[in-house]
N, C-alpha and C. Protein backbone atom coordinates (compact mmCIF):
# COMPACT_ATOMS: atom_id res chain seq x y z
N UNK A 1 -182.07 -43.67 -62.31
CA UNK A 1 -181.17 -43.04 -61.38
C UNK A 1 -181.42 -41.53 -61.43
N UNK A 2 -181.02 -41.26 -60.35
CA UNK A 2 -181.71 -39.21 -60.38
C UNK A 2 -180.53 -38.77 -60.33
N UNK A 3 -181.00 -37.52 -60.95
CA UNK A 3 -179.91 -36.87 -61.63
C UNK A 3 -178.98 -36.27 -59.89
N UNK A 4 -179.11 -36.27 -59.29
CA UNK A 4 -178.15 -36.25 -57.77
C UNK A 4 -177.44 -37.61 -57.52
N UNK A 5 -177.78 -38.70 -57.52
CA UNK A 5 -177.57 -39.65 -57.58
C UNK A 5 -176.14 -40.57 -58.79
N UNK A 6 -177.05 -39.26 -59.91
CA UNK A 6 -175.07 -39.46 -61.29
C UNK A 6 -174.48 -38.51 -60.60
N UNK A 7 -174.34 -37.35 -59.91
CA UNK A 7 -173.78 -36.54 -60.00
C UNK A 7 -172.84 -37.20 -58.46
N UNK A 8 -173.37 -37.89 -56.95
CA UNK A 8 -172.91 -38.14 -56.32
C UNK A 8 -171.88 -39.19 -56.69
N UNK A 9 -171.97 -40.15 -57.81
CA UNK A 9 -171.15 -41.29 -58.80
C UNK A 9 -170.02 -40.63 -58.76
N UNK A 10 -170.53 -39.76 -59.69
CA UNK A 10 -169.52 -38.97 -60.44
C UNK A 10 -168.13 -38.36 -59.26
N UNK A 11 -168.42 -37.72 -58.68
CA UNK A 11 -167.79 -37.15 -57.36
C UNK A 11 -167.27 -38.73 -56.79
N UNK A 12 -167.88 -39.58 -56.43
CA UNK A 12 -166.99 -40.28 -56.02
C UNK A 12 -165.93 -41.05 -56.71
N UNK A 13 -166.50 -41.05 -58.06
CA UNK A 13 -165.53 -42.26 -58.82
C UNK A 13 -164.33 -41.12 -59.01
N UNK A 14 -164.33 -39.67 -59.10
CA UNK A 14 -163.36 -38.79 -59.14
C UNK A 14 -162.21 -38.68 -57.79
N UNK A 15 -163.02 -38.78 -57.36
CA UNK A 15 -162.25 -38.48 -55.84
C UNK A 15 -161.31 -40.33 -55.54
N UNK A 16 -162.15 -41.31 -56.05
CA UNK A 16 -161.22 -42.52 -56.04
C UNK A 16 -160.22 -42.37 -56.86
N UNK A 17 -160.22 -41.88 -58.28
CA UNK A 17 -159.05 -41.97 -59.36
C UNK A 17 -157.98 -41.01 -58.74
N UNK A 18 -158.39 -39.88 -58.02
CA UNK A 18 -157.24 -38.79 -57.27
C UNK A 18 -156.94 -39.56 -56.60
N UNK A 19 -157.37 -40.45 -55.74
CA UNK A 19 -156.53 -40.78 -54.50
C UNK A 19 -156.08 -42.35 -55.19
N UNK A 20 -156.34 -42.74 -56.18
CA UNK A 20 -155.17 -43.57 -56.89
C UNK A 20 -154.07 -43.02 -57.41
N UNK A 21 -154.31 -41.82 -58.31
CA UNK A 21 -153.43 -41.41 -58.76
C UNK A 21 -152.24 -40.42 -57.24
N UNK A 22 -152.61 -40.24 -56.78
CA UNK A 22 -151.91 -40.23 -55.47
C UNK A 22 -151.34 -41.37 -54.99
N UNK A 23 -151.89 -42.60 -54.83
CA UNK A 23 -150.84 -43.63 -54.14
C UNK A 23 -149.94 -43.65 -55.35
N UNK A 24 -150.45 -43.63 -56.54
CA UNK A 24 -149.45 -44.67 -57.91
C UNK A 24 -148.24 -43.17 -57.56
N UNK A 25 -148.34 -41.96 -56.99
CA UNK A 25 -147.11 -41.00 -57.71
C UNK A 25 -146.20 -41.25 -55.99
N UNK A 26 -146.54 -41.38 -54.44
CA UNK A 26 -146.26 -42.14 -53.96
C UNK A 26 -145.41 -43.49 -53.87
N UNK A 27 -146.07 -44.22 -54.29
CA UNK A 27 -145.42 -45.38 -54.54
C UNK A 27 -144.56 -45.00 -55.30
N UNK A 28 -144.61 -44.27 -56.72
CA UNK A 28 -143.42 -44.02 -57.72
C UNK A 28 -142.66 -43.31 -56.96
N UNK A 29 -142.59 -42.70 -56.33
CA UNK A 29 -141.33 -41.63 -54.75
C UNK A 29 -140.46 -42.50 -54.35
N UNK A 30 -141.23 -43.43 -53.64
CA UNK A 30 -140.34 -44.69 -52.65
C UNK A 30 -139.60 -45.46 -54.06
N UNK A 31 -140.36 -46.14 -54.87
CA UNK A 31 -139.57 -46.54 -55.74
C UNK A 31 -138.07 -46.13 -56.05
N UNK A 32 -137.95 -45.08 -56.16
CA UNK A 32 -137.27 -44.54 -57.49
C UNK A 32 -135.87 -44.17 -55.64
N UNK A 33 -136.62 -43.90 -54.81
CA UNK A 33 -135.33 -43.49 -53.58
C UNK A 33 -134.45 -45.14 -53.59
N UNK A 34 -135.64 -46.19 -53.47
CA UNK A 34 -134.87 -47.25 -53.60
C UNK A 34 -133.90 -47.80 -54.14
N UNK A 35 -134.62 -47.27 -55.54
CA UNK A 35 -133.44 -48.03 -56.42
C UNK A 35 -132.27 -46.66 -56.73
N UNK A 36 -132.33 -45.78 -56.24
CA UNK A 36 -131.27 -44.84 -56.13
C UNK A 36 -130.22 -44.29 -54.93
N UNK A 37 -130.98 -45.47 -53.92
CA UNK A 37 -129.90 -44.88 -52.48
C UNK A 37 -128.28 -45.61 -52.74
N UNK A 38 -127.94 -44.88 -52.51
CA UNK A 38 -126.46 -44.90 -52.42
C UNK A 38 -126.05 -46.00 -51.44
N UNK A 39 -125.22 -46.36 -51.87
CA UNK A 39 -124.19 -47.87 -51.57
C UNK A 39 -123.35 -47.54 -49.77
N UNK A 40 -123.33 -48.89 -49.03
CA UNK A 40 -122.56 -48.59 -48.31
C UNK A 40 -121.34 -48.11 -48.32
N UNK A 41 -120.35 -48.05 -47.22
CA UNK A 41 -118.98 -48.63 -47.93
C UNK A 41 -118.45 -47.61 -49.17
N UNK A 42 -118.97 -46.67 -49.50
CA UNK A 42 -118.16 -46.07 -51.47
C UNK A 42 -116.95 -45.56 -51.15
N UNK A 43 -116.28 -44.82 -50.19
CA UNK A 43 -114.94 -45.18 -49.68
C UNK A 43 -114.03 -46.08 -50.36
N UNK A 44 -114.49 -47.23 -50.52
CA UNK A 44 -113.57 -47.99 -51.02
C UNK A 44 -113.72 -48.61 -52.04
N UNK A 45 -114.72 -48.26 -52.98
CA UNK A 45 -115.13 -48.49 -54.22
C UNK A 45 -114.34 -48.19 -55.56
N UNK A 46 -114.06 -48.65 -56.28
CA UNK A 46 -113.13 -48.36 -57.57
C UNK A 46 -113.95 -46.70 -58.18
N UNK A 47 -114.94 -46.59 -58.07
CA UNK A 47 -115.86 -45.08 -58.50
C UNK A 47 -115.34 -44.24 -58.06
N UNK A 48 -114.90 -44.50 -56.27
CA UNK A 48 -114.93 -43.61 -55.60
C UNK A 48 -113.34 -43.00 -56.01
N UNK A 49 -112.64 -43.89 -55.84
CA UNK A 49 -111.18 -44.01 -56.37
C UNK A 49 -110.68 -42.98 -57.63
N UNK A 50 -111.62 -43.02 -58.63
CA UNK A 50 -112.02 -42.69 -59.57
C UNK A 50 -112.25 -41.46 -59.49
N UNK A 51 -113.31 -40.91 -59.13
CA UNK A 51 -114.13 -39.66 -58.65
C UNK A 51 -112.77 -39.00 -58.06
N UNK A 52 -111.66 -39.10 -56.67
CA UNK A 52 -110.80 -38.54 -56.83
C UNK A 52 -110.11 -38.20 -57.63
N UNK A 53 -109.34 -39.17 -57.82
CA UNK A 53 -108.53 -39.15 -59.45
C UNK A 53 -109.48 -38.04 -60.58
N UNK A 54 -110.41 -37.59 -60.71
CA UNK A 54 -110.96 -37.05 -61.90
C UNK A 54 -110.78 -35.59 -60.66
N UNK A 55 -111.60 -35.21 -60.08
CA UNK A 55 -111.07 -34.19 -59.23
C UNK A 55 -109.59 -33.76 -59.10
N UNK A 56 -108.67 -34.43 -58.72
CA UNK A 56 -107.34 -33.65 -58.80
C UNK A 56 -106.78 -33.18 -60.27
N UNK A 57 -107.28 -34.26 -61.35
CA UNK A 57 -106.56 -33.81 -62.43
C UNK A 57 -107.39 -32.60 -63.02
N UNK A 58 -108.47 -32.46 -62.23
CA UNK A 58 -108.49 -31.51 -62.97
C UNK A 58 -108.62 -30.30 -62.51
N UNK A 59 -108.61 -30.23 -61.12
CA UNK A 59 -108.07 -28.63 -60.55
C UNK A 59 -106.60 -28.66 -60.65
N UNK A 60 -105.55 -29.72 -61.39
CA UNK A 60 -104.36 -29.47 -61.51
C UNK A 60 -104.37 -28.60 -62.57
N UNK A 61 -105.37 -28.52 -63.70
CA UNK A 61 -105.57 -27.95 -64.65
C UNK A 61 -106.54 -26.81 -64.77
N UNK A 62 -106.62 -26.33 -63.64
CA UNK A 62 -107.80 -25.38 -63.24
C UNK A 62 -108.50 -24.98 -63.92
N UNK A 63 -109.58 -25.83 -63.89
CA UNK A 63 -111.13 -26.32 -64.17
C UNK A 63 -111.72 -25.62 -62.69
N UNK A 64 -113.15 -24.95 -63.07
CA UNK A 64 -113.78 -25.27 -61.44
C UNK A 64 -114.37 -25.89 -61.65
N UNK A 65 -114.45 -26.61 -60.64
CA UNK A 65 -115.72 -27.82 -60.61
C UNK A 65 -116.51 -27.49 -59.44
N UNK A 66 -117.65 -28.11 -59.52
CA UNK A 66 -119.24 -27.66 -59.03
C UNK A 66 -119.52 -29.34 -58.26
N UNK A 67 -119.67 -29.55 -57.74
CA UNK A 67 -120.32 -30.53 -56.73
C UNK A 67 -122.11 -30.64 -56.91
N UNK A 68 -122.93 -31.52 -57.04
CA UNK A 68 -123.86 -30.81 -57.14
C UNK A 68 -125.19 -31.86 -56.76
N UNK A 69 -125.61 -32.12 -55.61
CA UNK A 69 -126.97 -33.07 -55.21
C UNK A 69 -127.75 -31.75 -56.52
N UNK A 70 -129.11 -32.79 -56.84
CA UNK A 70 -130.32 -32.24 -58.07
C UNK A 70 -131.53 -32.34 -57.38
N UNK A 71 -132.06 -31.41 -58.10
CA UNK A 71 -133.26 -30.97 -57.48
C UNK A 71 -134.30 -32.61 -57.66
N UNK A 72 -135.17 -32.79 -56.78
CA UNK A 72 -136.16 -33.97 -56.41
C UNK A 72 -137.45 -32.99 -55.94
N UNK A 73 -138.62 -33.44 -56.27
CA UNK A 73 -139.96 -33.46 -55.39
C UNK A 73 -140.25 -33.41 -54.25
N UNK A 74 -140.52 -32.86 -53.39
CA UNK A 74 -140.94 -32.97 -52.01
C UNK A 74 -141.22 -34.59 -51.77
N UNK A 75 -141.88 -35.49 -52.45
CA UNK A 75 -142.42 -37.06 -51.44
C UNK A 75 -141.23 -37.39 -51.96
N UNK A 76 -140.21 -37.16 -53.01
CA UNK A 76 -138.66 -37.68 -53.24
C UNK A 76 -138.24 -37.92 -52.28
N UNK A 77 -138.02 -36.52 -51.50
CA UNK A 77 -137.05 -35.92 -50.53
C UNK A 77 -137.86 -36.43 -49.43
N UNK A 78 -138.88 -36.76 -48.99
CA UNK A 78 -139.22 -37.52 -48.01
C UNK A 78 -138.94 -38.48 -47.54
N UNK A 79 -138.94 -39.28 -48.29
CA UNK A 79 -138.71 -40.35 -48.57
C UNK A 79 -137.05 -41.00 -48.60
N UNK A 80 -136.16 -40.09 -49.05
CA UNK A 80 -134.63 -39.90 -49.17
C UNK A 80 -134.08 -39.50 -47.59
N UNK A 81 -134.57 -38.58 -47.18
CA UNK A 81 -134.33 -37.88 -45.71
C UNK A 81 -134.05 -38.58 -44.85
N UNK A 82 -135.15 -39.74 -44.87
CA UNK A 82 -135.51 -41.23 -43.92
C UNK A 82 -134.17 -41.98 -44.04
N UNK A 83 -133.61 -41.61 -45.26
CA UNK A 83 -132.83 -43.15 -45.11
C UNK A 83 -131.17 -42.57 -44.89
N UNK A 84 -130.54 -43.46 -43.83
CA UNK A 84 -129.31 -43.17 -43.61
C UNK A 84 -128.21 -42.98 -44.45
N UNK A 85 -128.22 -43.65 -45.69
CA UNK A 85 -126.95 -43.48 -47.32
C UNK A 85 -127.26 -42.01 -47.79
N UNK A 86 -128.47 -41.67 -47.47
CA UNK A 86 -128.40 -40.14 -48.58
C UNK A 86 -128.18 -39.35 -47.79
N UNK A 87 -128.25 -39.58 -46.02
CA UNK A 87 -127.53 -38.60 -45.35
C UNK A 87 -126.53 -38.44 -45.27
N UNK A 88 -125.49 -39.89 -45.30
CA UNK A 88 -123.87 -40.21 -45.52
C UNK A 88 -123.85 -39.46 -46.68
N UNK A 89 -124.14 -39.91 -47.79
CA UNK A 89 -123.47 -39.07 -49.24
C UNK A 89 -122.98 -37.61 -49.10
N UNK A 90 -124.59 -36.97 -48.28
CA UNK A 90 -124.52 -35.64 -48.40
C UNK A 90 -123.14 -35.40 -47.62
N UNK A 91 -122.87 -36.51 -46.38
CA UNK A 91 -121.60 -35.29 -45.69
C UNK A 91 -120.63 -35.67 -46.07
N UNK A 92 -120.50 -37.03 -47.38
CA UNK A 92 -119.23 -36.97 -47.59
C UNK A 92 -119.25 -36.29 -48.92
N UNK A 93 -120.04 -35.32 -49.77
CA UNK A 93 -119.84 -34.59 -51.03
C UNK A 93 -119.46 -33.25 -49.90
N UNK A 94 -119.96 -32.80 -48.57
CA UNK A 94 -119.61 -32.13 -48.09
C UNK A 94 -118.19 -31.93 -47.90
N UNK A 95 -117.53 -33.12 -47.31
CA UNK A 95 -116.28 -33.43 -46.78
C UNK A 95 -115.27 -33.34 -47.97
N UNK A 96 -115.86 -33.52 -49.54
CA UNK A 96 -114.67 -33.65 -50.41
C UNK A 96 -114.66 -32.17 -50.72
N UNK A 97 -115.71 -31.47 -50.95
CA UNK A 97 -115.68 -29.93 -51.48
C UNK A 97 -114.56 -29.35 -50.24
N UNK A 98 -114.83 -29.38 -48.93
CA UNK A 98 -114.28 -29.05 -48.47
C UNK A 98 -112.53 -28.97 -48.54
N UNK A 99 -112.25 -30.64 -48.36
CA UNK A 99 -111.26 -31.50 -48.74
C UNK A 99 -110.22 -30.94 -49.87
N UNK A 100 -111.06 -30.64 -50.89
CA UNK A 100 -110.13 -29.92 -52.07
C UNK A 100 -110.64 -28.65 -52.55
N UNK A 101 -111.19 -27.97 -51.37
CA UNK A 101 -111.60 -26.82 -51.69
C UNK A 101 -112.69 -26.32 -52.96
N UNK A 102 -113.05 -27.00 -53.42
CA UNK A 102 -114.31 -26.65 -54.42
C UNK A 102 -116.11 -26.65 -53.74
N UNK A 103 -117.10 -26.28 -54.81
CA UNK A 103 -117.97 -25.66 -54.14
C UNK A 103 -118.58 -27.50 -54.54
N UNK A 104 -119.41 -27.18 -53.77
CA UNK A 104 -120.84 -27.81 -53.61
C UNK A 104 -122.20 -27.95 -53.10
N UNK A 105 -123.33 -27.89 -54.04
CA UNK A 105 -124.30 -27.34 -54.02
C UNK A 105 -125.98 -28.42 -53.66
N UNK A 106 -126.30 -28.22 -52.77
CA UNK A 106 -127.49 -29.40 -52.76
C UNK A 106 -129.11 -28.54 -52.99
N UNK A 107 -129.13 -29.05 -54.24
CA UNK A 107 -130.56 -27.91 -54.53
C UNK A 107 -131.54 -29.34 -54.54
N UNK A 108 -131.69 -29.93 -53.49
CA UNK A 108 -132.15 -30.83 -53.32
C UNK A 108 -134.26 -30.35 -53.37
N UNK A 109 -133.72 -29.66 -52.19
CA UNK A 109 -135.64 -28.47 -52.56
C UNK A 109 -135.80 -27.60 -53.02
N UNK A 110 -134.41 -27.23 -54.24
CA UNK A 110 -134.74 -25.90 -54.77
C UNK A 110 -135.88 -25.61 -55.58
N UNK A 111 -136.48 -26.52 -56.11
CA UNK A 111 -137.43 -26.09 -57.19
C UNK A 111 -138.96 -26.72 -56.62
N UNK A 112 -140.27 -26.23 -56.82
CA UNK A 112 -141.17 -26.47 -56.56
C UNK A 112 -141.61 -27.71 -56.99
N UNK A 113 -142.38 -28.12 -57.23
CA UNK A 113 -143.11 -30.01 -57.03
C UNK A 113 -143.58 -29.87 -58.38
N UNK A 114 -144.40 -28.56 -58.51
CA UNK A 114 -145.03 -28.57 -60.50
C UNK A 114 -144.01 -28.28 -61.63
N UNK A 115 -142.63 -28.67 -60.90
CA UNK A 115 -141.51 -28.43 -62.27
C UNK A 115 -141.15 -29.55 -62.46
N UNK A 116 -141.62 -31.21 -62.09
CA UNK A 116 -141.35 -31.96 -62.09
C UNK A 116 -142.42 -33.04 -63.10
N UNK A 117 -141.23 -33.54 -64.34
CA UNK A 117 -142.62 -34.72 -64.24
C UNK A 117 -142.54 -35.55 -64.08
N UNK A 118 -142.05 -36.15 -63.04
CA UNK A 118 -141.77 -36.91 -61.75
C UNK A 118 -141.33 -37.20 -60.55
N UNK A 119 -141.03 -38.19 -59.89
CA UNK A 119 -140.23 -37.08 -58.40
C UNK A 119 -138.64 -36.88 -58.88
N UNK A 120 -138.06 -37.53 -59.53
CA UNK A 120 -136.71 -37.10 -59.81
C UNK A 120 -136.33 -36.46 -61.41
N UNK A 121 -137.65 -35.72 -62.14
CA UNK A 121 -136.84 -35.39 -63.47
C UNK A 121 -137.99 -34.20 -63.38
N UNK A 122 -136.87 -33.09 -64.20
CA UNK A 122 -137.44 -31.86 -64.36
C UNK A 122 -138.35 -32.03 -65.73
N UNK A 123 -139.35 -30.59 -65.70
CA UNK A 123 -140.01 -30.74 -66.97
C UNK A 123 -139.14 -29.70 -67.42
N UNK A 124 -139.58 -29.33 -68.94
CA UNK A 124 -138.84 -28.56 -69.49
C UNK A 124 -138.98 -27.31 -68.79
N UNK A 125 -139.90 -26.55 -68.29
CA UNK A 125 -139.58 -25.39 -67.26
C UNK A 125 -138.46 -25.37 -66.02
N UNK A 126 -138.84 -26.49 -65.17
CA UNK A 126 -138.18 -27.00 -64.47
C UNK A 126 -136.60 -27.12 -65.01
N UNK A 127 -136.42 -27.28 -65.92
CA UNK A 127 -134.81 -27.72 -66.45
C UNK A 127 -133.96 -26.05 -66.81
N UNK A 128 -134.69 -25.55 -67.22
CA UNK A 128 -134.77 -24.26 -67.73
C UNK A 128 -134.16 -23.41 -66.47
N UNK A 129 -135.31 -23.50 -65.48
CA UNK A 129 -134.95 -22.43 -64.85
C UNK A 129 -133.98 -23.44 -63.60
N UNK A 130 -133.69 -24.67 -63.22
CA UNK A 130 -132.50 -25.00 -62.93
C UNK A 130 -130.78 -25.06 -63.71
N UNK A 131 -131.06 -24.73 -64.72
CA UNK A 131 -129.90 -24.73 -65.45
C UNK A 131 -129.33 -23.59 -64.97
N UNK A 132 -130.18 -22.09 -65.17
CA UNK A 132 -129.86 -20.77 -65.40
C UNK A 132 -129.37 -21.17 -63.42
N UNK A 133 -130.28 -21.33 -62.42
CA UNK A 133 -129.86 -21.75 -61.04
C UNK A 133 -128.51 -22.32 -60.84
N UNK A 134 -128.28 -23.49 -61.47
CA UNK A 134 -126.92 -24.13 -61.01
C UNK A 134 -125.67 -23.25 -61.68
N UNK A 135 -125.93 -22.64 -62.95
CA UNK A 135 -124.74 -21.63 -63.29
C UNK A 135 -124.74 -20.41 -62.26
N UNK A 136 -125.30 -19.99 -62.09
CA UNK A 136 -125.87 -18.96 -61.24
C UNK A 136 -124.88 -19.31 -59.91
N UNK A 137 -125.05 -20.34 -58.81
CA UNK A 137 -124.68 -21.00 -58.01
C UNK A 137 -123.46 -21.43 -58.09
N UNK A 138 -122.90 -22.32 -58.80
CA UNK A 138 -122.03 -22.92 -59.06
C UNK A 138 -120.73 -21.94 -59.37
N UNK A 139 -121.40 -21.24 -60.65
CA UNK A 139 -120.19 -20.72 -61.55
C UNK A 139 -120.34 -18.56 -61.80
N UNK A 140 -121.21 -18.34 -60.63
CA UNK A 140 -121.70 -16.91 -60.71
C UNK A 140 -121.93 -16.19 -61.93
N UNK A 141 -122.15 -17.07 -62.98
CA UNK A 141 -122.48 -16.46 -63.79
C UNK A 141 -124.18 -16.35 -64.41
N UNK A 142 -124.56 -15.67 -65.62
CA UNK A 142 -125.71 -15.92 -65.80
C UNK A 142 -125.74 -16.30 -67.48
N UNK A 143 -126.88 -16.84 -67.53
CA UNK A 143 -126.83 -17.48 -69.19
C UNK A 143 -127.40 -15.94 -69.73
């Protein structure tokens, strides 16, 4: 075999493992929206029930509380965008901040794609500099 000939191998068997490792982080996107889209119906769910109940008692006791969609990956959020439950969620976390007056925050694309080491979990940079973000946001303060 001539030495152009390993080297054209080479280039291709590289360029196949990228574009595997591209479908496999893909496929891991859709996955993970799947098994995380939100439920019809939560209105009337014992959680949801719940989730009030924990909200009033505790701006009776003035706590602030922070509302807060988390940062995801760009093919996350692609993938999430598409589907009708994560658009409902968003306007009903909208509708409760509103509702009882507290904030809420969707840093859904706040952070870039290389702070991730995966589509839904920060790496330790990534966590870092969303922490110092959501206090920042949330609670105007800084660490």
């Amino acid at each position: 075999m001539s030495f152009f000939n390993t080297i054209f191998i080479q280039k291709k068997n590289n360029l196949q493992n990228k574009n595997k490792n591209e479908n496999e982080t893909l496929e891991k996107a859709e996955i993970r929206v799947q098994m995380q889209t939100p439920i019809n119906n939560i209105k009337v769910t014992k959680e949801y029930k719940l989730l009030k109940l924990f909200i009033k008692k505790t701006l009776k006791n003035k706590i602030k509380l922070c509302l807060v969609s988390f940062p995801v990956n760009n093919l996350y959020r692609n993938f999430s965008d598409k589907r009708v439950q994560f658009q409902k969620s968003k306007k009903l976390f909208n509708y409760i901040a509103n509702y009882y007056n507290i904030t809420y925050k969707d840093f859904g694309g706040a952070l870039s794609d290389d702070l991730f080491v995966d589509p839904d979990h920060l790496n330790k940079d990534g966590s870092i500099i969303f922490t110092n973000l959501l206090i920042k946001e949330c609670f105007g303060e800084s660490l």
